[in-house]
PDB file of N, CA and C in Angstrom:
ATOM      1  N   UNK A   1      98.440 103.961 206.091  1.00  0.00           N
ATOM      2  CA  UNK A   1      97.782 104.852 205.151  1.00  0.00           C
ATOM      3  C   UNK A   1      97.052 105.948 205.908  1.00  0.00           C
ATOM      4  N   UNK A   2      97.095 106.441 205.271  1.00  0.00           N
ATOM      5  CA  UNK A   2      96.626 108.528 205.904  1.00  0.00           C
ATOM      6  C   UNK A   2      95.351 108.121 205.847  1.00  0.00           C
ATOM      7  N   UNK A   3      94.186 108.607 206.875  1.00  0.00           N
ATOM      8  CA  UNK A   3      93.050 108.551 206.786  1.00  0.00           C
ATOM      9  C   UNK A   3      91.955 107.634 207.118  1.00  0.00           C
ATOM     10  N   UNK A   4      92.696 106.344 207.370  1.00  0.00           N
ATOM     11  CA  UNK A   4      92.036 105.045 207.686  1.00  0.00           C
ATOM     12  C   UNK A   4      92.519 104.556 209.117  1.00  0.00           C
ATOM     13  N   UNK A   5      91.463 103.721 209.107  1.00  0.00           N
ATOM     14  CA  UNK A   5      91.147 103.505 210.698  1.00  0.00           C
ATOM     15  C   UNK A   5      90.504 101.829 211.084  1.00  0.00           C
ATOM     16  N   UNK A   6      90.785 101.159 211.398  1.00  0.00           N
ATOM     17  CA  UNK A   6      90.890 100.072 211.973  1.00  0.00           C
ATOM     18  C   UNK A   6      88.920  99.433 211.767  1.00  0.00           C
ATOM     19  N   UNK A   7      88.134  98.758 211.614  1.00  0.00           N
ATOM     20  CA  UNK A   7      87.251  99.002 212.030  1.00  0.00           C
ATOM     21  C   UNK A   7      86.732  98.699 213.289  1.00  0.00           C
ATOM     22  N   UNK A   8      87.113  97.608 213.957  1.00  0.00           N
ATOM     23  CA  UNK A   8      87.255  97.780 215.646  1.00  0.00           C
ATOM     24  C   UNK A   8      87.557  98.829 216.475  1.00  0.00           C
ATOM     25  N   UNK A   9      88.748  99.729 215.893  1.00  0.00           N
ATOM     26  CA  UNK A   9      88.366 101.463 216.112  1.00  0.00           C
ATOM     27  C   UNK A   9      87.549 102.292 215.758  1.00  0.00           C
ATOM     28  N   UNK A  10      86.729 101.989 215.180  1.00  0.00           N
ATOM     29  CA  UNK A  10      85.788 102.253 214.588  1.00  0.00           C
ATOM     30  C   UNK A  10      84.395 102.558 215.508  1.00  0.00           C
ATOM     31  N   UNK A  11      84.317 101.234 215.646  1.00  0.00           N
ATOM     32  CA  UNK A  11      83.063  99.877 216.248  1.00  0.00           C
ATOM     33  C   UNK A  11      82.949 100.193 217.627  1.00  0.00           C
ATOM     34  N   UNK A  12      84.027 100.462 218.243  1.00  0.00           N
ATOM     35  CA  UNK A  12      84.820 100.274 219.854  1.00  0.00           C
ATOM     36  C   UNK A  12      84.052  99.026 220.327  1.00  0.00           C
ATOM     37  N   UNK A  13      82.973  99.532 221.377  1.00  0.00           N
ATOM     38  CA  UNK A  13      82.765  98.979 222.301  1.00  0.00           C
ATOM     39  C   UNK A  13      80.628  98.886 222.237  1.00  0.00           C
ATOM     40  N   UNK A  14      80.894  99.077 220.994  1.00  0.00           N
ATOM     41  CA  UNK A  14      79.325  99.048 220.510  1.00  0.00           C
ATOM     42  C   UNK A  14      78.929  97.981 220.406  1.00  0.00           C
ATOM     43  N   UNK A  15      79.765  96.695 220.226  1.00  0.00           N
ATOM     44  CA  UNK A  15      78.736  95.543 219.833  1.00  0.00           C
ATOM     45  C   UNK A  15      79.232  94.680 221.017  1.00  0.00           C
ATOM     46  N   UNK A  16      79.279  95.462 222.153  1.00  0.00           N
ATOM     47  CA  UNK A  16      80.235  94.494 223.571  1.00  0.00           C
ATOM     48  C   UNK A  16      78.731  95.027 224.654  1.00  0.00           C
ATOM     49  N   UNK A  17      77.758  95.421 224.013  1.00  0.00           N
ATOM     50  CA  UNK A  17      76.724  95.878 225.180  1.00  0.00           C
ATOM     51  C   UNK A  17      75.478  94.827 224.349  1.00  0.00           C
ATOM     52  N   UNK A  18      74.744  94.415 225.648  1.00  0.00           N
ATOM     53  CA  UNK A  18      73.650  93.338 225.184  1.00  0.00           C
ATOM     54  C   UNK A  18      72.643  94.389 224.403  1.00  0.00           C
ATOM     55  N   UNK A  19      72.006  95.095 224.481  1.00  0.00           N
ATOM     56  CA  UNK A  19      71.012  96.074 224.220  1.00  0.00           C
ATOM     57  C   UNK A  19      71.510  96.542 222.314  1.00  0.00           C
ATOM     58  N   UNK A  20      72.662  96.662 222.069  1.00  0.00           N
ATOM     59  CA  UNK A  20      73.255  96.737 221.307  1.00  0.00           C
ATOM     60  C   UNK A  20      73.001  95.641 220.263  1.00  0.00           C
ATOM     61  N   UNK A  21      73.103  94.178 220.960  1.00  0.00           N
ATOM     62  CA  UNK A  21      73.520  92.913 220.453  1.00  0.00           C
ATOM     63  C   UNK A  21      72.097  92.717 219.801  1.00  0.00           C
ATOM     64  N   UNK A  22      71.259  93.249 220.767  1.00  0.00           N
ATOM     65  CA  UNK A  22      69.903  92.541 220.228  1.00  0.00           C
ATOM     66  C   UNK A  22      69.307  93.149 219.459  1.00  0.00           C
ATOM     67  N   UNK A  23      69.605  94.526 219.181  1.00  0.00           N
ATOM     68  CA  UNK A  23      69.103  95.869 218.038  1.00  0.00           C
ATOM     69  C   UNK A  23      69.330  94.969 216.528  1.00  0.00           C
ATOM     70  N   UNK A  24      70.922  94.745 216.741  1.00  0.00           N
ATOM     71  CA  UNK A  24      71.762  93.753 215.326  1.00  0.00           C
ATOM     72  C   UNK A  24      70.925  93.631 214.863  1.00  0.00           C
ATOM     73  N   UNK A  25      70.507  91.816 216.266  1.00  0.00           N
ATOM     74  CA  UNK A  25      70.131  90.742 215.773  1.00  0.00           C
ATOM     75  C   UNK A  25      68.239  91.186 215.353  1.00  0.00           C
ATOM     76  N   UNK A  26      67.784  91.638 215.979  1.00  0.00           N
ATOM     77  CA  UNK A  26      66.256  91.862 215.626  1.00  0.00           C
ATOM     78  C   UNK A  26      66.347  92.569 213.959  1.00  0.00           C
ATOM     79  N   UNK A  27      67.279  93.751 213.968  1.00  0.00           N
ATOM     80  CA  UNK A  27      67.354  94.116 212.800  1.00  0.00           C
ATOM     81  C   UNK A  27      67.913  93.148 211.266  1.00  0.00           C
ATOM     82  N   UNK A  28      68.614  92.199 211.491  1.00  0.00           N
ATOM     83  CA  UNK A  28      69.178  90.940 210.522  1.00  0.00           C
ATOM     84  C   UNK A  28      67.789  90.280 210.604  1.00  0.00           C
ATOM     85  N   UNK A  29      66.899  89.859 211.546  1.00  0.00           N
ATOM     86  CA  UNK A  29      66.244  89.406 211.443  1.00  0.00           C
ATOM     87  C   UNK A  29      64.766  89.611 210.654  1.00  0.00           C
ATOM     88  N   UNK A  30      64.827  91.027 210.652  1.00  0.00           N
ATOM     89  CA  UNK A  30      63.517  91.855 210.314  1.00  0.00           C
ATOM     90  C   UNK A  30      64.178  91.719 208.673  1.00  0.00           C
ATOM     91  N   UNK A  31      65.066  92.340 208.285  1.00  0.00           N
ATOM     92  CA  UNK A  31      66.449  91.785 206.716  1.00  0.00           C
ATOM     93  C   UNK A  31      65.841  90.512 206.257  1.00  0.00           C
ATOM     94  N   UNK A  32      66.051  89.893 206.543  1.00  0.00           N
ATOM     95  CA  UNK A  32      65.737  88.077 206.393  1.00  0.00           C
ATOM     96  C   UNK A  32      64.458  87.867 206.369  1.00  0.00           C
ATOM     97  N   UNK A  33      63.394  88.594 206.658  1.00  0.00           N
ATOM     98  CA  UNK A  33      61.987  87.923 206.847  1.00  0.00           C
ATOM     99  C   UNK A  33      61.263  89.115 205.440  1.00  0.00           C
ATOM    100  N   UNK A  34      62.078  89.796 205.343  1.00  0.00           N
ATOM    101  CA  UNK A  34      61.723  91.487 204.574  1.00  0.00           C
ATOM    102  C   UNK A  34      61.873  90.360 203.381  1.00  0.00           C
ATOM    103  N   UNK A  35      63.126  89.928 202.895  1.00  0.00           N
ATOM    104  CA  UNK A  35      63.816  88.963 201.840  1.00  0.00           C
ATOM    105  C   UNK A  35      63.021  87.560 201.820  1.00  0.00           C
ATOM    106  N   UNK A  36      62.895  86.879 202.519  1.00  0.00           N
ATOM    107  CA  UNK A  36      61.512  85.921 202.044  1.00  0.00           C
ATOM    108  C   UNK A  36      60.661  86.275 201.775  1.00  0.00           C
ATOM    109  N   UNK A  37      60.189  87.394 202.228  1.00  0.00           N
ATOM    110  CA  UNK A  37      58.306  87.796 201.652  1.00  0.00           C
ATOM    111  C   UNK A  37      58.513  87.654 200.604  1.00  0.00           C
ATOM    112  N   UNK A  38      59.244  88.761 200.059  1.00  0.00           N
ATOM    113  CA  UNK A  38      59.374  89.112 198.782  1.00  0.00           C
ATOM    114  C   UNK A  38      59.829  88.241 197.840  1.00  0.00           C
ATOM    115  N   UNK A  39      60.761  87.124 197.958  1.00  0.00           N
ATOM    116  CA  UNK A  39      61.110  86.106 197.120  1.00  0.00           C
ATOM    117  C   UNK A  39      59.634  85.355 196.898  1.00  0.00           C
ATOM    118  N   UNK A  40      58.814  85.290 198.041  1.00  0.00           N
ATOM    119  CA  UNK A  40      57.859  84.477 197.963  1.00  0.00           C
ATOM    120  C   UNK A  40      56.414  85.241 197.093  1.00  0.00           C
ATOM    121  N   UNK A  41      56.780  86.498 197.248  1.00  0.00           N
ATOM    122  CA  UNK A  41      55.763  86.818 196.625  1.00  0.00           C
ATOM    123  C   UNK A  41      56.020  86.954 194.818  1.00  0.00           C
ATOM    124  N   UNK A  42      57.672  86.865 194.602  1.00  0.00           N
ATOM    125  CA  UNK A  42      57.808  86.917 193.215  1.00  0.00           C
ATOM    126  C   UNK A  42      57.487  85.303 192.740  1.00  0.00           C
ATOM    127  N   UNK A  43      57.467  84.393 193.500  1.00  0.00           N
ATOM    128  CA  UNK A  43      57.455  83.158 192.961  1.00  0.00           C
ATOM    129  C   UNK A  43      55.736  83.032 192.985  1.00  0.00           C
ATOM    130  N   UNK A  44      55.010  83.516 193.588  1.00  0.00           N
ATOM    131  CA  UNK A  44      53.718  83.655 193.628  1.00  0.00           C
ATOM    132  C   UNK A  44      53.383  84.088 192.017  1.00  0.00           C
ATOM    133  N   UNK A  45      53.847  85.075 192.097  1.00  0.00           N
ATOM    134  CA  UNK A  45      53.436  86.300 191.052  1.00  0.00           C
ATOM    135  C   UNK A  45      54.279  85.100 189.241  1.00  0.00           C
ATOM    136  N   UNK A  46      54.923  84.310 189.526  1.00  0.00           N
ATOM    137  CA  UNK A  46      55.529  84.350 188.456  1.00  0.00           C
ATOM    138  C   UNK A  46      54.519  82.660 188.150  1.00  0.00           C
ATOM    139  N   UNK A  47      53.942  82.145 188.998  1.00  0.00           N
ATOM    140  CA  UNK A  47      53.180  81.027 189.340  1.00  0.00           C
ATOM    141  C   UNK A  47      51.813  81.163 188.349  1.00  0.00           C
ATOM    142  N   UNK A  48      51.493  82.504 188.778  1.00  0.00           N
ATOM    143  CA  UNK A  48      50.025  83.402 188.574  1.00  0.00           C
ATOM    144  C   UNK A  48      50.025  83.336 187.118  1.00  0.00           C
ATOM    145  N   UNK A  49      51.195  83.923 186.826  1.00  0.00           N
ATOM    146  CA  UNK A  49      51.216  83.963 185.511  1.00  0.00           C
ATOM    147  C   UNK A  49      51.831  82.734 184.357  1.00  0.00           C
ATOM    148  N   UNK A  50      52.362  81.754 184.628  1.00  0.00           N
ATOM    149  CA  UNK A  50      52.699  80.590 184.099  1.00  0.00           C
ATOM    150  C   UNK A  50      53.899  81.044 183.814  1.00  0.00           C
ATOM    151  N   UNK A  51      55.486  81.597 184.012  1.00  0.00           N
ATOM    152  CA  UNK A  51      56.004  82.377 183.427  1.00  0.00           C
ATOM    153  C   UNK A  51      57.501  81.517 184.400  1.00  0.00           C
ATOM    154  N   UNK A  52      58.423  81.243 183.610  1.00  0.00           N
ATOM    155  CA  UNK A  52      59.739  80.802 184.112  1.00  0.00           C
ATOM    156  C   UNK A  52      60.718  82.130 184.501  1.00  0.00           C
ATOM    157  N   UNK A  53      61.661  81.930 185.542  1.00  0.00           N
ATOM    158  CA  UNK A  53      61.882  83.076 185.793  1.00  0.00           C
ATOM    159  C   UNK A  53      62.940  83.512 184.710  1.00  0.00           C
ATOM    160  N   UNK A  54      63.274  83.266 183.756  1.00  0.00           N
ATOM    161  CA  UNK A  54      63.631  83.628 182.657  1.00  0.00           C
ATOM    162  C   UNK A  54      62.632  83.858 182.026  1.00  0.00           C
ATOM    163  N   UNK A  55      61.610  83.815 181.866  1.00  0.00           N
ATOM    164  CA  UNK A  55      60.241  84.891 180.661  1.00  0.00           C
ATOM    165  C   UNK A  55      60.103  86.162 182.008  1.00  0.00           C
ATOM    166  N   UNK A  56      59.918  85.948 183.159  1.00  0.00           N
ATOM    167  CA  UNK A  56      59.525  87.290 184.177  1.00  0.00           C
ATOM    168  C   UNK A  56      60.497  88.215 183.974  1.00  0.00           C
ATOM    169  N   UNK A  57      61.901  87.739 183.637  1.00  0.00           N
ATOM    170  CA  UNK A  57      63.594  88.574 183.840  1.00  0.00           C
ATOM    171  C   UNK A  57      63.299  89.695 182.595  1.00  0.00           C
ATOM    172  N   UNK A  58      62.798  88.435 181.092  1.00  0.00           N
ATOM    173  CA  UNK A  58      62.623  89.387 180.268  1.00  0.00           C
ATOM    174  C   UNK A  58      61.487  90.381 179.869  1.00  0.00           C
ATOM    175  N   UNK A  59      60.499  90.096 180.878  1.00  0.00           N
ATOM    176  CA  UNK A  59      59.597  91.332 180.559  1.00  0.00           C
ATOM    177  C   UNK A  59      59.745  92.428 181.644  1.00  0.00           C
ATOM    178  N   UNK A  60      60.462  91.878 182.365  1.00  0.00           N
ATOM    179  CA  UNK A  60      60.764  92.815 183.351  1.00  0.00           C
ATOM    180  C   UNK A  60      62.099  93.775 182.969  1.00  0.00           C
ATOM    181  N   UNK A  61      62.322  93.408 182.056  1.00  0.00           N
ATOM    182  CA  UNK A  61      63.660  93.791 181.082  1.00  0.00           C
ATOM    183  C   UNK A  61      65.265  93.904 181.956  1.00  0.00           C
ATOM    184  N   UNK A  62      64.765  92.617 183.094  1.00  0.00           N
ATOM    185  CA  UNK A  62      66.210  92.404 183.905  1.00  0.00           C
ATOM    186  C   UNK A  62      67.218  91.307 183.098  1.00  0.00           C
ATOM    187  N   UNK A  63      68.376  91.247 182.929  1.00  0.00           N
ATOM    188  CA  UNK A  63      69.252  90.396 182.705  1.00  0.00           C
ATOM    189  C   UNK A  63      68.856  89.358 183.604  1.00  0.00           C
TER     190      UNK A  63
END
């Protein structure tokens, strides 16, 4: 197909350097700790208020 490109052609030789490897991993890691706070602070918040996360979904007017 016209236009597309492999993503290892892509990528090359970017994730074959340590300095590289550890940017990833610190960054997945900083991802993952960003994503617990926040789960933890909605279960806080939904605690606070006596509220199942089906009553929080609907005042929050999320499905």
């Amino acid at each position: 197909m016209a236009g597309r490109r492999a993503w290892r052609e892509i990528r090359g030789d970017a994730d074959r350097t340590p300095q590289r490897r550890r940017r990833v991993n610190r960054a997945g890691e900083y991802v993952e700790a960003t994503q617990a706070a926040y789960e933890q602070t909605l279960a806080e918040l939904r605690r606070a208020r006596a509220h199942t996360q089906a009553q929080l979904a609907g005042e929050l007017n999320i499905p």
